[in-house]
N, C-alpha and C. Protein backbone atom coordinates (compact mmCIF):
# COMPACT_ATOMS: atom_id res chain seq x y z
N UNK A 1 24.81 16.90 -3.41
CA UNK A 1 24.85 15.66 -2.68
C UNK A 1 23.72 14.76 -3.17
N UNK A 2 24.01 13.50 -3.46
CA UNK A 2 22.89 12.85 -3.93
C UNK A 2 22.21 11.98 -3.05
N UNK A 3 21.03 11.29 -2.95
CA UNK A 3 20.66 10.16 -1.94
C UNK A 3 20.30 9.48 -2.38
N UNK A 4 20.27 8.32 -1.69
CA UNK A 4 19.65 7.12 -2.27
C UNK A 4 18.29 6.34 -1.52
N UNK A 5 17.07 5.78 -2.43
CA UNK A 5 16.32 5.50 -1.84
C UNK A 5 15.91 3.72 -1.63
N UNK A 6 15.24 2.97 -1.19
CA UNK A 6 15.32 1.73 -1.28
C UNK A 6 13.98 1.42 -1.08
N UNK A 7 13.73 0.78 -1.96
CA UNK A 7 11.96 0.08 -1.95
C UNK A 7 11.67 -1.11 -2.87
N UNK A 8 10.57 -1.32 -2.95
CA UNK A 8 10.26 -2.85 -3.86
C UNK A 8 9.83 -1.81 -5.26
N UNK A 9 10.35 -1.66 -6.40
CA UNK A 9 9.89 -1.06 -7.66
C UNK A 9 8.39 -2.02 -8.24
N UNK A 10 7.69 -1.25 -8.46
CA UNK A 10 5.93 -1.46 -9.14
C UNK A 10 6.38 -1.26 -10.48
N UNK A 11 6.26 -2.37 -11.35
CA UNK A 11 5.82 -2.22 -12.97
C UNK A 11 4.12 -1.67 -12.84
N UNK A 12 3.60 -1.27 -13.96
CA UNK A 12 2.24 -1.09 -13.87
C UNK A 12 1.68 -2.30 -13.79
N UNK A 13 1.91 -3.23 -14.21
CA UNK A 13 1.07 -4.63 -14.34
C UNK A 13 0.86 -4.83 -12.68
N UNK A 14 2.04 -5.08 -11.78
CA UNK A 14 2.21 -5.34 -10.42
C UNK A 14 1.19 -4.13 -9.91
N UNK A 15 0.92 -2.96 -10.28
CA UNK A 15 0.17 -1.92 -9.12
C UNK A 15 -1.43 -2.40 -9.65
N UNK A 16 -1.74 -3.49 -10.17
CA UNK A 16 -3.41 -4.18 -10.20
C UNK A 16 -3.29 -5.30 -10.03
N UNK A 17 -2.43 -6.17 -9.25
CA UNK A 17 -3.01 -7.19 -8.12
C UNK A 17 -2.02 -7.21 -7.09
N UNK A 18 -2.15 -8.24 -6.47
CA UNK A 18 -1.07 -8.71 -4.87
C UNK A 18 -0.03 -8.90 -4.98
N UNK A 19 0.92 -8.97 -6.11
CA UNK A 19 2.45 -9.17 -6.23
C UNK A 19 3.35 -8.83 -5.16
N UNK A 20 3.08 -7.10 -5.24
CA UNK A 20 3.84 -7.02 -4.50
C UNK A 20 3.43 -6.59 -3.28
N UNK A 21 3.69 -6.81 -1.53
CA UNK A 21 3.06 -6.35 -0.30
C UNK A 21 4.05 -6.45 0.71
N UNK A 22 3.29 -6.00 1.89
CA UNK A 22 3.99 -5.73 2.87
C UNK A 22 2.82 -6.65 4.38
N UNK A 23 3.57 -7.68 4.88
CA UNK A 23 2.65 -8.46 5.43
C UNK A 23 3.05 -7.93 7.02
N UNK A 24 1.93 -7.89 8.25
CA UNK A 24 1.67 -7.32 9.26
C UNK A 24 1.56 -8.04 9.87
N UNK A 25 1.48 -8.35 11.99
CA UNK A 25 0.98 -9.04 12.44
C UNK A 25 0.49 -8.70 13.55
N UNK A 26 -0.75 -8.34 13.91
CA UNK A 26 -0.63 -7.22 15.10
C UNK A 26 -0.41 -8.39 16.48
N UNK A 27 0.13 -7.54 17.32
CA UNK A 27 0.35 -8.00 18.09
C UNK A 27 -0.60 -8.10 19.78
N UNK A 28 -2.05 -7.79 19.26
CA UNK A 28 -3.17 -7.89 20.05
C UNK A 28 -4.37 -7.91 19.20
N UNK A 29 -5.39 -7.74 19.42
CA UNK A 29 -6.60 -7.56 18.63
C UNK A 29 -6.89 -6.34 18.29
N UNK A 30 -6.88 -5.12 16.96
CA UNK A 30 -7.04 -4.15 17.03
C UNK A 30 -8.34 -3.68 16.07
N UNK A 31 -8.36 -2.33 15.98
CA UNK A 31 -9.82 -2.82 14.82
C UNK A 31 -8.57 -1.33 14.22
N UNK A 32 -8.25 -1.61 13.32
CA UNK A 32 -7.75 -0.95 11.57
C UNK A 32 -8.39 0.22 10.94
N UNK A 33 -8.61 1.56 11.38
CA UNK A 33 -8.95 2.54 11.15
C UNK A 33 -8.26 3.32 9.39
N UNK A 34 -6.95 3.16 9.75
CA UNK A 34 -6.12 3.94 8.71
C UNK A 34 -4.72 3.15 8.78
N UNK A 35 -4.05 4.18 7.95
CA UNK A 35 -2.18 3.16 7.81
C UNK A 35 -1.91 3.91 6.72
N UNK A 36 -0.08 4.28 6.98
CA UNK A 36 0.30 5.25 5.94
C UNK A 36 1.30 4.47 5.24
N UNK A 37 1.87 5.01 4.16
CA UNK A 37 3.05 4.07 3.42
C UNK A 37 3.28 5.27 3.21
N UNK A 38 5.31 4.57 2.45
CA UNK A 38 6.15 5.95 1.99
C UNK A 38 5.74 5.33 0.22
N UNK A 39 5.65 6.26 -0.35
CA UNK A 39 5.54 5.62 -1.91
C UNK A 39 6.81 6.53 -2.71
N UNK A 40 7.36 5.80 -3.47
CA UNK A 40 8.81 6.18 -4.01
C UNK A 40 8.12 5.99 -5.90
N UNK A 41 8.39 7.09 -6.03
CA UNK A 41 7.95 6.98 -7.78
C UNK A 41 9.08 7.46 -8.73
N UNK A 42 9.28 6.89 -9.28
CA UNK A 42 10.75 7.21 -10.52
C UNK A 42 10.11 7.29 -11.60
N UNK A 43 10.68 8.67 -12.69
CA UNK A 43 10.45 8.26 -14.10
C UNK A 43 8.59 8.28 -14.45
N UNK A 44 8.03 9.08 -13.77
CA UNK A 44 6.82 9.08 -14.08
C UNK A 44 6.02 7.82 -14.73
N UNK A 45 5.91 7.20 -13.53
CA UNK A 45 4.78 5.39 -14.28
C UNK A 45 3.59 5.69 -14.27
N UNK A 46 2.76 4.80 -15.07
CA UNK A 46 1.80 4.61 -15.95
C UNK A 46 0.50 4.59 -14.48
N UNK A 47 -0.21 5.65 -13.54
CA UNK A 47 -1.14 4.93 -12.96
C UNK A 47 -1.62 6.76 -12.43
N UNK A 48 -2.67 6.71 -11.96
CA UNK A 48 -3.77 8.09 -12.35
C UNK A 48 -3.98 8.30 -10.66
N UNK A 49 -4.19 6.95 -9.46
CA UNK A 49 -4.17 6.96 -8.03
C UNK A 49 -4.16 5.57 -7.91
N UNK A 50 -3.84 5.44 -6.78
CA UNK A 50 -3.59 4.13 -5.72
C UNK A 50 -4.18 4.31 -4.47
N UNK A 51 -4.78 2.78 -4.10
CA UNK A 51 -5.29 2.62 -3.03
C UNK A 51 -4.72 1.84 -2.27
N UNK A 52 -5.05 1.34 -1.18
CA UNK A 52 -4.59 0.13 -0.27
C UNK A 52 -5.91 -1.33 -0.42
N UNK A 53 -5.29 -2.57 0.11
CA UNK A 53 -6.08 -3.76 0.45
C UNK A 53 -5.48 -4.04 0.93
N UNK A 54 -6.11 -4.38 2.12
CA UNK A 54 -5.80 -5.64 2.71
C UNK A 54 -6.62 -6.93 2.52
N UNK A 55 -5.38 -7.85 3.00
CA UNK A 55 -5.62 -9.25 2.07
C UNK A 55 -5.63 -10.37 3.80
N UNK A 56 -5.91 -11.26 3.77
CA UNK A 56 -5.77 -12.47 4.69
C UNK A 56 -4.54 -13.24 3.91
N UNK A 57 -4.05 -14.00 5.11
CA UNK A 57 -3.10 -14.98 4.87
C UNK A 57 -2.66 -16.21 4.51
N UNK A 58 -2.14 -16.81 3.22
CA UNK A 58 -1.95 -18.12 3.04
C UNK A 58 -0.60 -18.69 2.31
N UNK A 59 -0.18 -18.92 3.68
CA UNK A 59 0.96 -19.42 3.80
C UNK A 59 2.14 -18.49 3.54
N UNK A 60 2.10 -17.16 4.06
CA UNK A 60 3.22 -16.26 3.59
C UNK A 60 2.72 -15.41 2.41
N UNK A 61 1.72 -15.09 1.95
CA UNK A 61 1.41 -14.41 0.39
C UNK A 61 -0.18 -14.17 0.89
N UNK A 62 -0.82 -13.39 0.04
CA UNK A 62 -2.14 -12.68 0.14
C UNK A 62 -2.67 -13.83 -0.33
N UNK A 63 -3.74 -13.80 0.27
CA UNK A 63 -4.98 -15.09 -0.17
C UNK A 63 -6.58 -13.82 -0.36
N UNK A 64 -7.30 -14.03 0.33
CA UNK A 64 -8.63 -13.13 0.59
C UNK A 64 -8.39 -11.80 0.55
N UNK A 65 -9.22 -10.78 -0.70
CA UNK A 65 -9.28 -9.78 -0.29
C UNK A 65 -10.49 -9.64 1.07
N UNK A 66 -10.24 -8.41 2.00
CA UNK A 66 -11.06 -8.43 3.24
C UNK A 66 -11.50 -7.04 3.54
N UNK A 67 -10.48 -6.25 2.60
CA UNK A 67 -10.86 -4.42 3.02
C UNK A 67 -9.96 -3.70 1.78
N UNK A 68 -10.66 -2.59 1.44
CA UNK A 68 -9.98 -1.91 0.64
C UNK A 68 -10.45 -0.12 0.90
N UNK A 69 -8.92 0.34 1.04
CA UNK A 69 -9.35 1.28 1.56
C UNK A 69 -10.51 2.54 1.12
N UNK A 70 -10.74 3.55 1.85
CA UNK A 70 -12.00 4.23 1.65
C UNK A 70 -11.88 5.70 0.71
N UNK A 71 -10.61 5.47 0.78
CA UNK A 71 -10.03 7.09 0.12
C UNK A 71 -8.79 6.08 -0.77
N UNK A 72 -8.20 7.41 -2.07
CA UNK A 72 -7.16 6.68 -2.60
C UNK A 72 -6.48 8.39 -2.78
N UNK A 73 -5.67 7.86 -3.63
CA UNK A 73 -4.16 9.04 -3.55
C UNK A 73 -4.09 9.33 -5.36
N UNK A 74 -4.02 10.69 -5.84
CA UNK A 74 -3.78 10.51 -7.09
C UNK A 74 -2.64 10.80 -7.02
N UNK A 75 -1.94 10.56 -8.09
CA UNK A 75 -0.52 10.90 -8.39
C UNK A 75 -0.57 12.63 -8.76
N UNK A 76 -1.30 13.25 -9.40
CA UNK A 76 -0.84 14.49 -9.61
C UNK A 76 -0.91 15.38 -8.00
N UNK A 77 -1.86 14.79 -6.48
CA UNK A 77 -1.56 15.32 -5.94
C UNK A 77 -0.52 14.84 -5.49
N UNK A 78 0.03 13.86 -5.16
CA UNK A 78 1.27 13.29 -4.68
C UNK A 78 2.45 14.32 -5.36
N UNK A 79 2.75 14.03 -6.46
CA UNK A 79 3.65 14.60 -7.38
C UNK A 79 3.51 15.27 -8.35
N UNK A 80 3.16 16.69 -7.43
CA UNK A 80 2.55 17.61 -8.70
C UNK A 80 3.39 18.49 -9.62
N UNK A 81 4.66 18.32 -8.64
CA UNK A 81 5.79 19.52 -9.47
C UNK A 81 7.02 18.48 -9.90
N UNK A 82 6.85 16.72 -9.85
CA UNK A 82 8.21 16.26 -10.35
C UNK A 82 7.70 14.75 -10.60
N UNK A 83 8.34 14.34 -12.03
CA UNK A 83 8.38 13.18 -11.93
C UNK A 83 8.28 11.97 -11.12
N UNK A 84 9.23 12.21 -10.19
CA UNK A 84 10.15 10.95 -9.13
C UNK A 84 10.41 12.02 -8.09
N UNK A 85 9.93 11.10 -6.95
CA UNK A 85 10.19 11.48 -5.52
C UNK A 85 9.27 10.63 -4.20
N UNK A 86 9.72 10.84 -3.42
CA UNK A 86 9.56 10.16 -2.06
C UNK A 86 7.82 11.02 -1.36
N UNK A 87 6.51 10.36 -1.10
CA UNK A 87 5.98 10.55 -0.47
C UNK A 87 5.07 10.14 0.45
N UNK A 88 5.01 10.50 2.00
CA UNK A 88 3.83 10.02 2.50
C UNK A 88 2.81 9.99 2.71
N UNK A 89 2.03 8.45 2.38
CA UNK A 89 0.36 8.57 1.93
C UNK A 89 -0.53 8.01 3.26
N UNK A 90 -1.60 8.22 3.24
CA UNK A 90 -2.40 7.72 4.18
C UNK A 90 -3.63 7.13 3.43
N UNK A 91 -3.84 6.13 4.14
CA UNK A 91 -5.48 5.79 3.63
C UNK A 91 -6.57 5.22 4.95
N UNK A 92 -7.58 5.62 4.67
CA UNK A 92 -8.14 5.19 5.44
C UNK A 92 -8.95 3.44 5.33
N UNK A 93 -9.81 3.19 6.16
CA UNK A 93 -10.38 2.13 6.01
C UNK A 93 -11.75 2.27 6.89
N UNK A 94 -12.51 1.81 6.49
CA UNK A 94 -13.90 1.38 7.44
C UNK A 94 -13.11 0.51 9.00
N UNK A 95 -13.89 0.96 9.43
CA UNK A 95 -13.54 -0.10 10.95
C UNK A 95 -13.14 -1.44 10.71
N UNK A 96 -11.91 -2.05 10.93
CA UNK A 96 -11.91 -3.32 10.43
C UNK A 96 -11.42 -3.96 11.46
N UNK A 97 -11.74 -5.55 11.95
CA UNK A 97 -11.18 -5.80 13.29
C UNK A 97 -10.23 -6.85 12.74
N UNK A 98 -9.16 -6.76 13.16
CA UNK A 98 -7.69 -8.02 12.67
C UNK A 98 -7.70 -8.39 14.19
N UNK A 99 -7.15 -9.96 13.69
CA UNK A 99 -7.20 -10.87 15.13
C UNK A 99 -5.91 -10.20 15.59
N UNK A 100 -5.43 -10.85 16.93
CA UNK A 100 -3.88 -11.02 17.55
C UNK A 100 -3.33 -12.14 16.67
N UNK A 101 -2.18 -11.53 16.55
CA UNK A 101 -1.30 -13.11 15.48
C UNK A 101 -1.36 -13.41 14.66
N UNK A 102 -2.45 -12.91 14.04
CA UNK A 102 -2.98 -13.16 12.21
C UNK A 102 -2.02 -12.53 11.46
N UNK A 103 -1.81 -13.11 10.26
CA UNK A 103 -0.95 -12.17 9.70
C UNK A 103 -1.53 -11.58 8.02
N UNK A 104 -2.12 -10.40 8.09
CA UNK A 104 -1.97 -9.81 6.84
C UNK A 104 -1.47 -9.52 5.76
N UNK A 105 -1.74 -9.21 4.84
CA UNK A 105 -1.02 -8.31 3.65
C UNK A 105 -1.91 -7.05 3.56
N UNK A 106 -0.93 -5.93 3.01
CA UNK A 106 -1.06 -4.54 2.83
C UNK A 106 -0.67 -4.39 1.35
N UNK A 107 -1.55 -4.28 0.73
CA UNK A 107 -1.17 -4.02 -0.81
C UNK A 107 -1.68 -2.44 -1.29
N UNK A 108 -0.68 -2.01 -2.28
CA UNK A 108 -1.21 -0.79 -2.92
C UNK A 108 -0.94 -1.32 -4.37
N UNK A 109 -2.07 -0.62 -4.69
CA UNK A 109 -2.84 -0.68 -6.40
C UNK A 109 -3.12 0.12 -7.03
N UNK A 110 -3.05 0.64 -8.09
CA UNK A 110 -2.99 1.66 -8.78
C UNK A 110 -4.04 1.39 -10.11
């Protein structure tokens, strides 16, 4: 049986700046400890670990970097026995306080 997966595909160029993200908006004032993503890797690409940033907002797209996370993810532990596959990562962050209503970006970089 086969499955299928669905995500935004990372060239290597895209996993070292803001291209591609995932924008947030909390819905009170919180302070930003950690945050996990699913990361989908095909075909073994070009990158050694990835981290997270978050970015501030302008106009729909990342403007300010503001935090980057404190830990990163290598790929050989992610995917140590296969090319391509589905996994979930965590990263942490220093205490970070995001307003109510603001809206972020969440970027991973490699």
């Amino acid at each position: 049986m086969a499955w299928t997966v669905y995500g935004t595909p990372y060239s290597t160029a895209a996993m070292t700046n803001a291209s591609i993200y995932q924008y947030f908006k909390p819905q009170s004032n919180i302070i930003l400890k950690a945050t996990r993503a699913w990361v989908i890797q095909n075909n073994d690409p070009s990158y050694t670990s990835i981290n997270m940033k978050i970015y501030s907002n302008n106009g729909g797209v990342p403007r300010t970097l503001i935090a980057t996370s404190t830990n990163s993810q290598t790929k050989a532990a992610m995917f140590s026995t296969s090319n391509s596959g589905v996994k979930e990562v965590w990263f942490d962050f220093d205490p970070l306080v995001l307003k109510q209503n603001e809206t972020y970006h969440a970027v991973i970089n490699g």
